[in-house]
PDB file of N, CA and C in Angstrom:
ATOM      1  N   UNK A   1       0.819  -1.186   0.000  1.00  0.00           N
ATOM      2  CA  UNK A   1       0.000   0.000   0.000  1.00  0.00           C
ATOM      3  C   UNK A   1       0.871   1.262   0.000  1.00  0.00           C
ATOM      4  N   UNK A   2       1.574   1.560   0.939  1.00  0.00           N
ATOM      5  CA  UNK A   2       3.074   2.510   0.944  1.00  0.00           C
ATOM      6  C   UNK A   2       3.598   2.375  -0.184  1.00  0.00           C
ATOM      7  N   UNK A   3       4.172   1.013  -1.015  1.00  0.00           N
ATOM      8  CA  UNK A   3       4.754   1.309  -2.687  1.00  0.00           C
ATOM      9  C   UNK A   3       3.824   1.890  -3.555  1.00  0.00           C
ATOM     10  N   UNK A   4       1.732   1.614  -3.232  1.00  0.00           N
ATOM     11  CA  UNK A   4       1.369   2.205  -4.767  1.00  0.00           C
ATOM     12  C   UNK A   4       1.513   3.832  -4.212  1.00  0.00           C
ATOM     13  N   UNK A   5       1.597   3.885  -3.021  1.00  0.00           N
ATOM     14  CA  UNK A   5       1.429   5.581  -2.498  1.00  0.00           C
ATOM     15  C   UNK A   5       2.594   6.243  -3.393  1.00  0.00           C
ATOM     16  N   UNK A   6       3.319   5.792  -2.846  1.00  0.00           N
ATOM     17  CA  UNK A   6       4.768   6.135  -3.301  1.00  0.00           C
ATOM     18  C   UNK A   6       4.832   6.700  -4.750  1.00  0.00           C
ATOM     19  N   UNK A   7       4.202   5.754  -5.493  1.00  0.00           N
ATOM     20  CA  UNK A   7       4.247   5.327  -6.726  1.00  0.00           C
ATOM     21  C   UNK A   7       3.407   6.949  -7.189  1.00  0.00           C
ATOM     22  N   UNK A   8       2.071   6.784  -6.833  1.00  0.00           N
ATOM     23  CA  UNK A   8       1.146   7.680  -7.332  1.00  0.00           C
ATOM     24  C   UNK A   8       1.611   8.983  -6.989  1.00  0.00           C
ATOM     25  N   UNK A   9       2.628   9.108  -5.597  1.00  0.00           N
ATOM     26  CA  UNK A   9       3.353  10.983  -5.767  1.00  0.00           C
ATOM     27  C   UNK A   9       4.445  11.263  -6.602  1.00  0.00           C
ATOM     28  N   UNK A  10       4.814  10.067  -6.873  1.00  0.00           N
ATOM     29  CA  UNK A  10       6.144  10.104  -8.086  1.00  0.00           C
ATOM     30  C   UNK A  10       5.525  10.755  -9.330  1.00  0.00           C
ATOM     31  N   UNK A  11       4.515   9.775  -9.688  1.00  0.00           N
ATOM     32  CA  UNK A  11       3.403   9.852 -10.758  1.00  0.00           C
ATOM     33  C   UNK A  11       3.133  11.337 -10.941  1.00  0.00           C
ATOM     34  N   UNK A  12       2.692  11.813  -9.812  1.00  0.00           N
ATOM     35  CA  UNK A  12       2.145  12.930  -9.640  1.00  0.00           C
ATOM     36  C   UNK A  12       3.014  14.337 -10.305  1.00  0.00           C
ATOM     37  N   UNK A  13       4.294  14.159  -9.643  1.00  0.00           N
ATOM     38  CA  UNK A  13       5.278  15.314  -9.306  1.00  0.00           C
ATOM     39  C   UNK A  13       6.050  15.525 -10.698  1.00  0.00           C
ATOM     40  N   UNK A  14       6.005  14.274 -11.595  1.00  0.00           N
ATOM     41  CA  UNK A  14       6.944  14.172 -12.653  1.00  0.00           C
ATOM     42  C   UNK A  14       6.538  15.593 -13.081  1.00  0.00           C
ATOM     43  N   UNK A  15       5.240  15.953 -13.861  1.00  0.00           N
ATOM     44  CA  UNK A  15       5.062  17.256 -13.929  1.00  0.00           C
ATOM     45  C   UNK A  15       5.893  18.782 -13.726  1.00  0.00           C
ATOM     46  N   UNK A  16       6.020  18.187 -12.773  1.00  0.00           N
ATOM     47  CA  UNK A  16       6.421  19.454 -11.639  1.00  0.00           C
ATOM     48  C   UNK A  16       8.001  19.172 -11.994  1.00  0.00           C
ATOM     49  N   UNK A  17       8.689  18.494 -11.156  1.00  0.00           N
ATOM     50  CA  UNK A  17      10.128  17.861 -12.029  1.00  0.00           C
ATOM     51  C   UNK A  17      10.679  18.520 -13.287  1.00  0.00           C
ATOM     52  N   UNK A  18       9.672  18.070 -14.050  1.00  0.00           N
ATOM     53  CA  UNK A  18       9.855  18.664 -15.556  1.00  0.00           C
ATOM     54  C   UNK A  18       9.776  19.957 -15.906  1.00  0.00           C
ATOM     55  N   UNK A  19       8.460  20.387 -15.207  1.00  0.00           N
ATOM     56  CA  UNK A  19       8.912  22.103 -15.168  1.00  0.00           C
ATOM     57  C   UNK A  19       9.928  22.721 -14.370  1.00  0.00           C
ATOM     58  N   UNK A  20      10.521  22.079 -13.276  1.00  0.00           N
ATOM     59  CA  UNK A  20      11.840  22.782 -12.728  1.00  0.00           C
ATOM     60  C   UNK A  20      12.897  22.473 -13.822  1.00  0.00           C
ATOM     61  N   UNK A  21      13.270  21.605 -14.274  1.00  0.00           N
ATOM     62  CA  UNK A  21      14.051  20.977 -15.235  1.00  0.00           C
ATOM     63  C   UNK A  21      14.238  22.180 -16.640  1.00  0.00           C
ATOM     64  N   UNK A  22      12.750  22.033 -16.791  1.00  0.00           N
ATOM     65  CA  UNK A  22      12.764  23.146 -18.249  1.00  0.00           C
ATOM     66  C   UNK A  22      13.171  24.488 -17.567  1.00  0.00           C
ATOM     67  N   UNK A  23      12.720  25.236 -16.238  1.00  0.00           N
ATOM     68  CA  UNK A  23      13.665  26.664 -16.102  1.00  0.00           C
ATOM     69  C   UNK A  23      14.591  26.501 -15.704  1.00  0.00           C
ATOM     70  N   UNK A  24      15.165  25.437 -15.413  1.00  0.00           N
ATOM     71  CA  UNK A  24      16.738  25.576 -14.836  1.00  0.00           C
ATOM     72  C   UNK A  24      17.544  25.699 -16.514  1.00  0.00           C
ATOM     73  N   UNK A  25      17.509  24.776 -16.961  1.00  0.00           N
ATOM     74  CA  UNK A  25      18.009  24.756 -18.574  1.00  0.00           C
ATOM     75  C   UNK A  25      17.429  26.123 -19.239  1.00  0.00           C
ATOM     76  N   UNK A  26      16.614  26.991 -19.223  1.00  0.00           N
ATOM     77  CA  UNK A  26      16.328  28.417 -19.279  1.00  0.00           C
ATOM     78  C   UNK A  26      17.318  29.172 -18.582  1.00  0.00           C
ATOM     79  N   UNK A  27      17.192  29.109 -17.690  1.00  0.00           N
ATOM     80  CA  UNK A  27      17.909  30.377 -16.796  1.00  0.00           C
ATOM     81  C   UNK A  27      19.275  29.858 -16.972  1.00  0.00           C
ATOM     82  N   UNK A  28      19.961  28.883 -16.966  1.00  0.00           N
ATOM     83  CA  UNK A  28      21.497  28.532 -17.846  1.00  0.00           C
ATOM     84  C   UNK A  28      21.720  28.906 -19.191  1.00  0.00           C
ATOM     85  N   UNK A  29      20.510  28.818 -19.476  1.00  0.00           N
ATOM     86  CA  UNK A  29      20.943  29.340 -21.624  1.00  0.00           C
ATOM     87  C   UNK A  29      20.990  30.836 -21.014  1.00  0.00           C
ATOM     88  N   UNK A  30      19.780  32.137 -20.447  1.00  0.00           N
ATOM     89  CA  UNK A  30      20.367  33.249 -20.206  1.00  0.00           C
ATOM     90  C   UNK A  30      21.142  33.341 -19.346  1.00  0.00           C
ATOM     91  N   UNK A  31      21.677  32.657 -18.120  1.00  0.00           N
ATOM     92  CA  UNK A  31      23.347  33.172 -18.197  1.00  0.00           C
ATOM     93  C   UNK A  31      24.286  33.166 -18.928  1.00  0.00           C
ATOM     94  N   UNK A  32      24.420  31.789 -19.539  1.00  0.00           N
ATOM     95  CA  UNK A  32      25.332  32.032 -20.748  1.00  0.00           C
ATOM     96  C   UNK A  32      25.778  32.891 -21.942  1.00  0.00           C
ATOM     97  N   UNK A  33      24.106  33.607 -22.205  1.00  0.00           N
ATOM     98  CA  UNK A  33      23.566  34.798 -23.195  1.00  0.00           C
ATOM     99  C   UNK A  33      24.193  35.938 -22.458  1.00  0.00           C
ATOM    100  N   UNK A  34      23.846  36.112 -21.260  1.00  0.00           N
ATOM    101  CA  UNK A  34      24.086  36.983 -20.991  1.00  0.00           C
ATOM    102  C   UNK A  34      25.371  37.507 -20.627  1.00  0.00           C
ATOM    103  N   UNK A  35      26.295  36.244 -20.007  1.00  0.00           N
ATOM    104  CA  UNK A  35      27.819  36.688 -19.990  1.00  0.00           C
ATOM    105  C   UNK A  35      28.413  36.366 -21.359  1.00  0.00           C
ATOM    106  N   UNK A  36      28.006  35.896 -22.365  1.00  0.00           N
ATOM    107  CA  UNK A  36      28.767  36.596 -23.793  1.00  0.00           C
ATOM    108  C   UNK A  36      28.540  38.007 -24.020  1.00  0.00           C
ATOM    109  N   UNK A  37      27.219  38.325 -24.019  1.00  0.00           N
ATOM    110  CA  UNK A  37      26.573  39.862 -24.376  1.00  0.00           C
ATOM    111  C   UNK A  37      28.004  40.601 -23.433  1.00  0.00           C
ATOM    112  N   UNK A  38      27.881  40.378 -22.285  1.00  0.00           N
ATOM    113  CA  UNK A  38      28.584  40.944 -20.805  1.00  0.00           C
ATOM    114  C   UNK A  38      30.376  41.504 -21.906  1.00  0.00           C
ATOM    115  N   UNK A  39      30.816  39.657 -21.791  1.00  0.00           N
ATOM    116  CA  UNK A  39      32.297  39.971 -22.375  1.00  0.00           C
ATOM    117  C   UNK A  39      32.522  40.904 -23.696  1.00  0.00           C
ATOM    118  N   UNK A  40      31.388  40.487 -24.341  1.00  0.00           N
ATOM    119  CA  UNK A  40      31.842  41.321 -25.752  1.00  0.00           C
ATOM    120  C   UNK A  40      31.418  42.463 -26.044  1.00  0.00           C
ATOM    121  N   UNK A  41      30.471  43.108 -25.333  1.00  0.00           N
ATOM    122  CA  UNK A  41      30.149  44.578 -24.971  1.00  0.00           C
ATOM    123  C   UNK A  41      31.491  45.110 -24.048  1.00  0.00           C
ATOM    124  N   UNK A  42      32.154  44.581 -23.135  1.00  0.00           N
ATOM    125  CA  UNK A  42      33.043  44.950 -22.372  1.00  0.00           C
ATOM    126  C   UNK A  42      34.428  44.954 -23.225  1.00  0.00           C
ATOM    127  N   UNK A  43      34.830  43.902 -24.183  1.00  0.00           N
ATOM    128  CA  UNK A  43      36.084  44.254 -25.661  1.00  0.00           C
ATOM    129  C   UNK A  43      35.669  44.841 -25.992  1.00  0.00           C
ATOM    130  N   UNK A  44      34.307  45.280 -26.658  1.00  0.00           N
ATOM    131  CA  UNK A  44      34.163  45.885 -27.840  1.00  0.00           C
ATOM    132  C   UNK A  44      34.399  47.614 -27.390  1.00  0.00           C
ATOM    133  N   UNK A  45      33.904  47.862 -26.484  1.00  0.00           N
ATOM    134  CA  UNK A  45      34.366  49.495 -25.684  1.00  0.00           C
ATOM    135  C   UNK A  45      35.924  49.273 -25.106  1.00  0.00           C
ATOM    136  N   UNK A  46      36.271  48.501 -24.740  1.00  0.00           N
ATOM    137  CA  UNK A  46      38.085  48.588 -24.494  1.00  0.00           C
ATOM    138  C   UNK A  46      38.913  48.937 -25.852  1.00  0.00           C
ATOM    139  N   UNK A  47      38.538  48.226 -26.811  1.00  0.00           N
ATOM    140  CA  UNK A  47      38.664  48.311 -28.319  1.00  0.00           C
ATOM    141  C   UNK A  47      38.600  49.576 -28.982  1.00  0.00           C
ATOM    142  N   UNK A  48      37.342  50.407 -28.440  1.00  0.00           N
ATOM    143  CA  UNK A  48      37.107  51.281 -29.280  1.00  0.00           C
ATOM    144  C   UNK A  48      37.877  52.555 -28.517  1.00  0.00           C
ATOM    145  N   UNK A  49      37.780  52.256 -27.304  1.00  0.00           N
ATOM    146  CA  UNK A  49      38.745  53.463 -26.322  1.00  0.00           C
ATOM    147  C   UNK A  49      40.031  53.470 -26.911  1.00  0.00           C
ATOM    148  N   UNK A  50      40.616  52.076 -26.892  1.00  0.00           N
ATOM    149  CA  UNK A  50      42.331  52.047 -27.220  1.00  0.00           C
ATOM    150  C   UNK A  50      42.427  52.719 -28.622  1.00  0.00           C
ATOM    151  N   UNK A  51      40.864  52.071 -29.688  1.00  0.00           N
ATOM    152  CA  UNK A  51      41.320  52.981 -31.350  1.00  0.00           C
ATOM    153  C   UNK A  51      41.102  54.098 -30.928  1.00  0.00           C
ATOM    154  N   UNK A  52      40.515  54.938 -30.564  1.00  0.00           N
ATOM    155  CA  UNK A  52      39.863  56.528 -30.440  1.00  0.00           C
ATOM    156  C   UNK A  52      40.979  56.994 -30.072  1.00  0.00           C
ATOM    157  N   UNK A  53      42.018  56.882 -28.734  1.00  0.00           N
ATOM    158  CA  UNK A  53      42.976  57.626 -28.307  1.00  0.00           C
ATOM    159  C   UNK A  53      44.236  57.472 -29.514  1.00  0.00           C
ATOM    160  N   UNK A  54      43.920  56.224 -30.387  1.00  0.00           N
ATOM    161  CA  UNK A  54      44.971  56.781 -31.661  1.00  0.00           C
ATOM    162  C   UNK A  54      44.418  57.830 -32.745  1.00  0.00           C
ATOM    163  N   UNK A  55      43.417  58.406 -32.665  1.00  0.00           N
ATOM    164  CA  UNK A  55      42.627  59.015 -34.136  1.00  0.00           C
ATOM    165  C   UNK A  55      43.339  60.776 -33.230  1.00  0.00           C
ATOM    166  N   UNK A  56      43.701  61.404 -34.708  1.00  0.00           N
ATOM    167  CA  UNK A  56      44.038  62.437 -34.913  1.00  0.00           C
ATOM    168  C   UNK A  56      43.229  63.429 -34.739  1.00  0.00           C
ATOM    169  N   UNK A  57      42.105  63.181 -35.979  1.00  0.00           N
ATOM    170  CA  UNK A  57      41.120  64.160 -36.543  1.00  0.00           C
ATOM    171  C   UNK A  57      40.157  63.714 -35.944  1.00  0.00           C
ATOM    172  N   UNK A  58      39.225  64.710 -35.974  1.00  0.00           N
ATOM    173  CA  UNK A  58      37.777  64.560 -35.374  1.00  0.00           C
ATOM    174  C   UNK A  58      36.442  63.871 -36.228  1.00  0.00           C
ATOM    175  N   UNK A  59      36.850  64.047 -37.578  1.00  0.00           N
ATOM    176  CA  UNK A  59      36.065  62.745 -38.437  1.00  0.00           C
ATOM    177  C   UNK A  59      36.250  61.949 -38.344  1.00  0.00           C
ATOM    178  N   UNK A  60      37.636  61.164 -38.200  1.00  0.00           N
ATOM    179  CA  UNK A  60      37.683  60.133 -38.229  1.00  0.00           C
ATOM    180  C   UNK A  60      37.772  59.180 -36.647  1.00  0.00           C
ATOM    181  N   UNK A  61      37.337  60.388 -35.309  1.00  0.00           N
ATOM    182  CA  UNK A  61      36.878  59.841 -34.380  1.00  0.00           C
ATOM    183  C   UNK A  61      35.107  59.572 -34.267  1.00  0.00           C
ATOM    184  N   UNK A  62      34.438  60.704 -34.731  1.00  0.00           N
ATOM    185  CA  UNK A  62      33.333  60.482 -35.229  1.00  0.00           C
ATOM    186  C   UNK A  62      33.088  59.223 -36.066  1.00  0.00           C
ATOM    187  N   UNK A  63      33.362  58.802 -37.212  1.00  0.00           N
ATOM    188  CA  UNK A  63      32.887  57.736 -38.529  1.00  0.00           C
ATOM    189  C   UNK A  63      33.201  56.559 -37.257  1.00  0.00           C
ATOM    190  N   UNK A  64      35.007  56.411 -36.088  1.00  0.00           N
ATOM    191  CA  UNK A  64      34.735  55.271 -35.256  1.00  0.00           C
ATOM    192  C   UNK A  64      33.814  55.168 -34.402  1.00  0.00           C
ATOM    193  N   UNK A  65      33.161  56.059 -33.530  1.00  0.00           N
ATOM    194  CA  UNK A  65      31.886  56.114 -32.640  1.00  0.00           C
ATOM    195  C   UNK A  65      30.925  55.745 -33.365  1.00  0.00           C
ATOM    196  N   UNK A  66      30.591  55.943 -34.913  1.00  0.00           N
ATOM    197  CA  UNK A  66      29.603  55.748 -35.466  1.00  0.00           C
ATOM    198  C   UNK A  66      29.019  54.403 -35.990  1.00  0.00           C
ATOM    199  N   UNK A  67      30.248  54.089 -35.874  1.00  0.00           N
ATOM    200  CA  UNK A  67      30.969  52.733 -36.491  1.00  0.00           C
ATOM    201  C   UNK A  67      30.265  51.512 -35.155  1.00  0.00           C
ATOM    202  N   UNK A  68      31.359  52.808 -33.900  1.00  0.00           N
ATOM    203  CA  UNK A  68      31.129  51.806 -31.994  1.00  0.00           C
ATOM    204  C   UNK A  68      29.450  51.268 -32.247  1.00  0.00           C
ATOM    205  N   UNK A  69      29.046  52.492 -32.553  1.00  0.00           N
ATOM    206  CA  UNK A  69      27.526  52.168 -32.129  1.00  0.00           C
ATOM    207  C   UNK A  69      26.654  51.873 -32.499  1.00  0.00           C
ATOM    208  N   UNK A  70      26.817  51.846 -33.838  1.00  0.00           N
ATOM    209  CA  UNK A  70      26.076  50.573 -35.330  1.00  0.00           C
ATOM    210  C   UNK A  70      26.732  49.266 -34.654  1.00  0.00           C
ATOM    211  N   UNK A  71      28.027  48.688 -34.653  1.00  0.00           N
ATOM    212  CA  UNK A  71      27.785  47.283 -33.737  1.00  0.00           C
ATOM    213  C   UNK A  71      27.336  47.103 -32.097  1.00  0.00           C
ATOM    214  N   UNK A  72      27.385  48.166 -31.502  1.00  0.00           N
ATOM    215  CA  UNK A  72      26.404  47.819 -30.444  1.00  0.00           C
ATOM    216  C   UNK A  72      25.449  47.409 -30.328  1.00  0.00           C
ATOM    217  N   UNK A  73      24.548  48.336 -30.959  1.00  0.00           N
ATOM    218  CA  UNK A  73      23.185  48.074 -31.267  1.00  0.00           C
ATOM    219  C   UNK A  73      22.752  46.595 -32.333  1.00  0.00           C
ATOM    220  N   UNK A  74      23.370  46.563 -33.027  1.00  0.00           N
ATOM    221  CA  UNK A  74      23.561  45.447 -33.540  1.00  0.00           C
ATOM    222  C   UNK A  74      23.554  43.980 -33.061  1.00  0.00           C
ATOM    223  N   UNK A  75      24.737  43.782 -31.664  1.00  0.00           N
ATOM    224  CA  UNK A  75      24.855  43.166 -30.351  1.00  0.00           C
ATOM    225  C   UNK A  75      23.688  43.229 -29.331  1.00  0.00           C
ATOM    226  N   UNK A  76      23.391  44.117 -29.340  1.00  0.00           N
ATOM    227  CA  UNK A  76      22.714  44.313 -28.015  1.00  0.00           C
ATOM    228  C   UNK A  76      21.356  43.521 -29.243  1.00  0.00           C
ATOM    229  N   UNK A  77      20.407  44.122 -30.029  1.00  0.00           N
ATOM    230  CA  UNK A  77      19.478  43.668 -30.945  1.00  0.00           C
ATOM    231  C   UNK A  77      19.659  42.347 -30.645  1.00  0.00           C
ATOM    232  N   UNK A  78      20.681  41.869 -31.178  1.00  0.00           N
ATOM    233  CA  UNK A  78      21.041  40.119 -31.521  1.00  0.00           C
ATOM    234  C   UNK A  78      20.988  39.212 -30.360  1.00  0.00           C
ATOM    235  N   UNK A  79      21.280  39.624 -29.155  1.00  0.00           N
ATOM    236  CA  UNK A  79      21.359  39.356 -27.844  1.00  0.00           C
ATOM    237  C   UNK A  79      20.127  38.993 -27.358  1.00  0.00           C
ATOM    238  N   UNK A  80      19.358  40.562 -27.669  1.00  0.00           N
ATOM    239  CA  UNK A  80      17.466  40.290 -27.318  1.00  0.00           C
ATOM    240  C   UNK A  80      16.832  39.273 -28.057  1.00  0.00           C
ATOM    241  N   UNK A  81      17.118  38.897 -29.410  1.00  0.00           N
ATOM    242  CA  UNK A  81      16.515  37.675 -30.314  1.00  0.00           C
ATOM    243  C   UNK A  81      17.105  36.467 -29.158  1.00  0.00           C
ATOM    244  N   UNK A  82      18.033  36.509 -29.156  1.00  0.00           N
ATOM    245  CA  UNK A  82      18.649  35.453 -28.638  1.00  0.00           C
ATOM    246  C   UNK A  82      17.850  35.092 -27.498  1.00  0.00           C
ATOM    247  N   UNK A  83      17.528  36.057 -26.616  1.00  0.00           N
ATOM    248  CA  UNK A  83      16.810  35.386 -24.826  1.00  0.00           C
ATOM    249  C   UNK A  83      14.884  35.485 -25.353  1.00  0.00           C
ATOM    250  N   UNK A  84      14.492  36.228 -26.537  1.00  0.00           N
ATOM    251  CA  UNK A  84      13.686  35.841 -26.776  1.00  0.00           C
ATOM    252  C   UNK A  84      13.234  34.354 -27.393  1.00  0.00           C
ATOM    253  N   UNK A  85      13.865  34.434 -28.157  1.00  0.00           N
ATOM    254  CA  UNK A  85      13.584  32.609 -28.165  1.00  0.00           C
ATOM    255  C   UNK A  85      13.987  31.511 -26.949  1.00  0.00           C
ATOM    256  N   UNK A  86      14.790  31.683 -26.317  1.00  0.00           N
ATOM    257  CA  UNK A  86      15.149  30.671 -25.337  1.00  0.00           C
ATOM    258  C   UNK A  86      13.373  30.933 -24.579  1.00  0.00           C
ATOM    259  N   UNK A  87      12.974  31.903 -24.497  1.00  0.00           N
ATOM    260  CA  UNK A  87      11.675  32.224 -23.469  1.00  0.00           C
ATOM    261  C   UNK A  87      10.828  31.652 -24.454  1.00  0.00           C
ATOM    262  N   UNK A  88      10.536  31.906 -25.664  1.00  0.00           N
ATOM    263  CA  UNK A  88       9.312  31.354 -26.325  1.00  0.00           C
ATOM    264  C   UNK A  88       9.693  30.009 -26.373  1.00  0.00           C
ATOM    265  N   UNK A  89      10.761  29.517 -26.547  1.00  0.00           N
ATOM    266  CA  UNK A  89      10.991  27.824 -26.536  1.00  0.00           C
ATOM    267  C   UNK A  89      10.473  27.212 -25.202  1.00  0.00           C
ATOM    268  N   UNK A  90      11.103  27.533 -24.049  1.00  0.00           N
ATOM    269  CA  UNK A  90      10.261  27.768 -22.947  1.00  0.00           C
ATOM    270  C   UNK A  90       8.927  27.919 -22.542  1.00  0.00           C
ATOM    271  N   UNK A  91       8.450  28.714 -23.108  1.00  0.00           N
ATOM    272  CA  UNK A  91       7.294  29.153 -22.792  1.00  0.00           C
ATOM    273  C   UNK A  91       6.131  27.965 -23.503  1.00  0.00           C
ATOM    274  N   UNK A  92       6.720  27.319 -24.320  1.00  0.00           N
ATOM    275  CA  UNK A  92       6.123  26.447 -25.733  1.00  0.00           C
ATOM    276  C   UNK A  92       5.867  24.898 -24.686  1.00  0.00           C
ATOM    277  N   UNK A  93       7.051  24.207 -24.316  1.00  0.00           N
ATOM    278  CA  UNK A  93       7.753  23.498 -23.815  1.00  0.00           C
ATOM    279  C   UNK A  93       6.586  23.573 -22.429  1.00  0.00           C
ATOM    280  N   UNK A  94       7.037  24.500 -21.666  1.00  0.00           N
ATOM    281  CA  UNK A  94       5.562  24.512 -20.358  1.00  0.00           C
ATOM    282  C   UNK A  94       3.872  24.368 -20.708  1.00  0.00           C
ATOM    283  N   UNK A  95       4.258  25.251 -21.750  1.00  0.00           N
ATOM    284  CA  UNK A  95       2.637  24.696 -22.231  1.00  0.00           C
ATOM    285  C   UNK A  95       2.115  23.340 -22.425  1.00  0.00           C
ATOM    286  N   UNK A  96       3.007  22.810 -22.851  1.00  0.00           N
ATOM    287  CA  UNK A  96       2.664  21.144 -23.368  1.00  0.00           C
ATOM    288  C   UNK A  96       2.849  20.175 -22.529  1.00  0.00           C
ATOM    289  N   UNK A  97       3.690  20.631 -21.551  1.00  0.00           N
ATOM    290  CA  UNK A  97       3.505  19.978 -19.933  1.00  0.00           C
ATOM    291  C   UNK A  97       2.506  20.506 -19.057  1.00  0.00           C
ATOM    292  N   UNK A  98       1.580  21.747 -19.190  1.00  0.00           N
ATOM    293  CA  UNK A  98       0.459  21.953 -18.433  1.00  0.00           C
ATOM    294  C   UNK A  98      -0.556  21.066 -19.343  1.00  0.00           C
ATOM    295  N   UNK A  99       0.036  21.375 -20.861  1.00  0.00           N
ATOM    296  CA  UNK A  99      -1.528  20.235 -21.385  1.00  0.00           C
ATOM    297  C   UNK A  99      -1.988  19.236 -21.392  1.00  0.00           C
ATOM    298  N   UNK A 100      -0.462  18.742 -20.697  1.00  0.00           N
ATOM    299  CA  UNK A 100      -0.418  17.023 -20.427  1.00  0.00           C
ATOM    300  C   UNK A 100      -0.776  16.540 -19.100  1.00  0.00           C
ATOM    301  N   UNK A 101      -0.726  17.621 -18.433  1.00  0.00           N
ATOM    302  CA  UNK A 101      -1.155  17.694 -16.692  1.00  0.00           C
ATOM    303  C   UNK A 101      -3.035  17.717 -16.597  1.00  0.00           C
ATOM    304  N   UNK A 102      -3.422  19.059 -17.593  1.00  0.00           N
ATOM    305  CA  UNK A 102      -4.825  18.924 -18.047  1.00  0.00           C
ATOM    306  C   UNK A 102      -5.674  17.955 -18.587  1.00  0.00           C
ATOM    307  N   UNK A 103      -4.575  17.425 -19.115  1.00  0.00           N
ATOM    308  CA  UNK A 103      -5.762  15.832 -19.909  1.00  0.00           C
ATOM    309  C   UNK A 103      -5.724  15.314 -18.798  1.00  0.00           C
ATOM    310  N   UNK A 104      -4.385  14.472 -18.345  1.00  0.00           N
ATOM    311  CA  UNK A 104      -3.969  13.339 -17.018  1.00  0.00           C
ATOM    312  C   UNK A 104      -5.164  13.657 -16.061  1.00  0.00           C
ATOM    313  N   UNK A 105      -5.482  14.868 -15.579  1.00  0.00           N
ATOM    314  CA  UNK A 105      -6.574  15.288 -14.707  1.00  0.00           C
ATOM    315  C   UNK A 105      -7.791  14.851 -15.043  1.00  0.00           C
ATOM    316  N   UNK A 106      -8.013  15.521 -16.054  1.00  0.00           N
ATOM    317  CA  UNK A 106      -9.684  15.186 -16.498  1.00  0.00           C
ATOM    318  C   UNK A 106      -9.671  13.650 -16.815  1.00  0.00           C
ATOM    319  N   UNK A 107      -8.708  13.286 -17.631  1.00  0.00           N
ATOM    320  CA  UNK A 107      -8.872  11.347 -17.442  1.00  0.00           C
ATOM    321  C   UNK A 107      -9.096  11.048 -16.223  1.00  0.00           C
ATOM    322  N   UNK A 108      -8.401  11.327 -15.291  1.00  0.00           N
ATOM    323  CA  UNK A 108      -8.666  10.972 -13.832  1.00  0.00           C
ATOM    324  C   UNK A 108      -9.969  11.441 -13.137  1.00  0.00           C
ATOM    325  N   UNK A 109     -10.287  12.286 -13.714  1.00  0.00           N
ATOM    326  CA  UNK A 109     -12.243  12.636 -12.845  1.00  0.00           C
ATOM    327  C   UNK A 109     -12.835  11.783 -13.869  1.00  0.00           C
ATOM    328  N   UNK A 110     -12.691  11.691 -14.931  1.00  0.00           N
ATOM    329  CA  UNK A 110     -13.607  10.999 -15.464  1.00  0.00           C
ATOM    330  C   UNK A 110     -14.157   9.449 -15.043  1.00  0.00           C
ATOM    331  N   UNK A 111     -12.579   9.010 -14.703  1.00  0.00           N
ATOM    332  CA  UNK A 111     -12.785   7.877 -14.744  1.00  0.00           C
ATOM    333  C   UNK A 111     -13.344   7.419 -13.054  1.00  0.00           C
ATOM    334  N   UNK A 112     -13.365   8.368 -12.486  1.00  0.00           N
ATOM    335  CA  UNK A 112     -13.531   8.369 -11.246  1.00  0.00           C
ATOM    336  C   UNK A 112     -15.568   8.193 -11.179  1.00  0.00           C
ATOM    337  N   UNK A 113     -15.921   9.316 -12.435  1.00  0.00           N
ATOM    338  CA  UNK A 113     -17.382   9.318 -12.070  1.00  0.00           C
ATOM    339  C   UNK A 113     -18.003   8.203 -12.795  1.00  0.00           C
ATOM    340  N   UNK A 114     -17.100   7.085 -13.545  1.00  0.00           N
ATOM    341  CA  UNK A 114     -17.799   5.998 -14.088  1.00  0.00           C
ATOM    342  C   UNK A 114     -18.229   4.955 -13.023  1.00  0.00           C
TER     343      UNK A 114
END
């Protein structure tokens, strides 16, 4: 009686399991996202400081700032695609484990009121 107990909270929890499972593997893909974004926003301004203090003229410190901040934005843009999909993959992924929790349920009242 204790093994089917056992059995039926195992049964139960997998659910649950699986959704900790799916945000832990979330929240590891955005750390990872996020300390690349981190390092290469942090070269890419060390980079542009060390070129700038070699530029002479003032155009051609301008065209590099202009330059800095067309790939920033660029980075930073590419970065946001990036944690947006990890969330909609996510977000996709939970759904289909609540829908599988929703049937499992209603099979289970049903079969309860036969």
């Amino acid at each position: 009686m204790i093994d089917q107990m056992n059995e039926q909270l195992q049964a139960s929890m997998k659910p649950v399991a699986e959704l900790a499972t799916l945000n832990m593997k979330a929240l590891q893909d955005l750390a990872t996202q996020q300390n690349t974004l981190f390092t290469t926003l942090l070269n890419d301004g060390v980079e542009f400081v060390q070129s700038a203090s070699g530029q002479k003229d003032v155009m051609g410190l301008m065209d590099m700032q202009k330059s800095y901040v067309e790939g920033l934005q660029s980075t930073v843009t590419s970065a946001a695609q990036d944690a947006y999909a990890v969330i909609s993959e996510t977000q996709k992924s939970a759904g289909v484990i609540f829908k599988g929790m929703s049937e499992e349920v209603s099979e289970k009242f049903a079969s309860m009121n036969k």
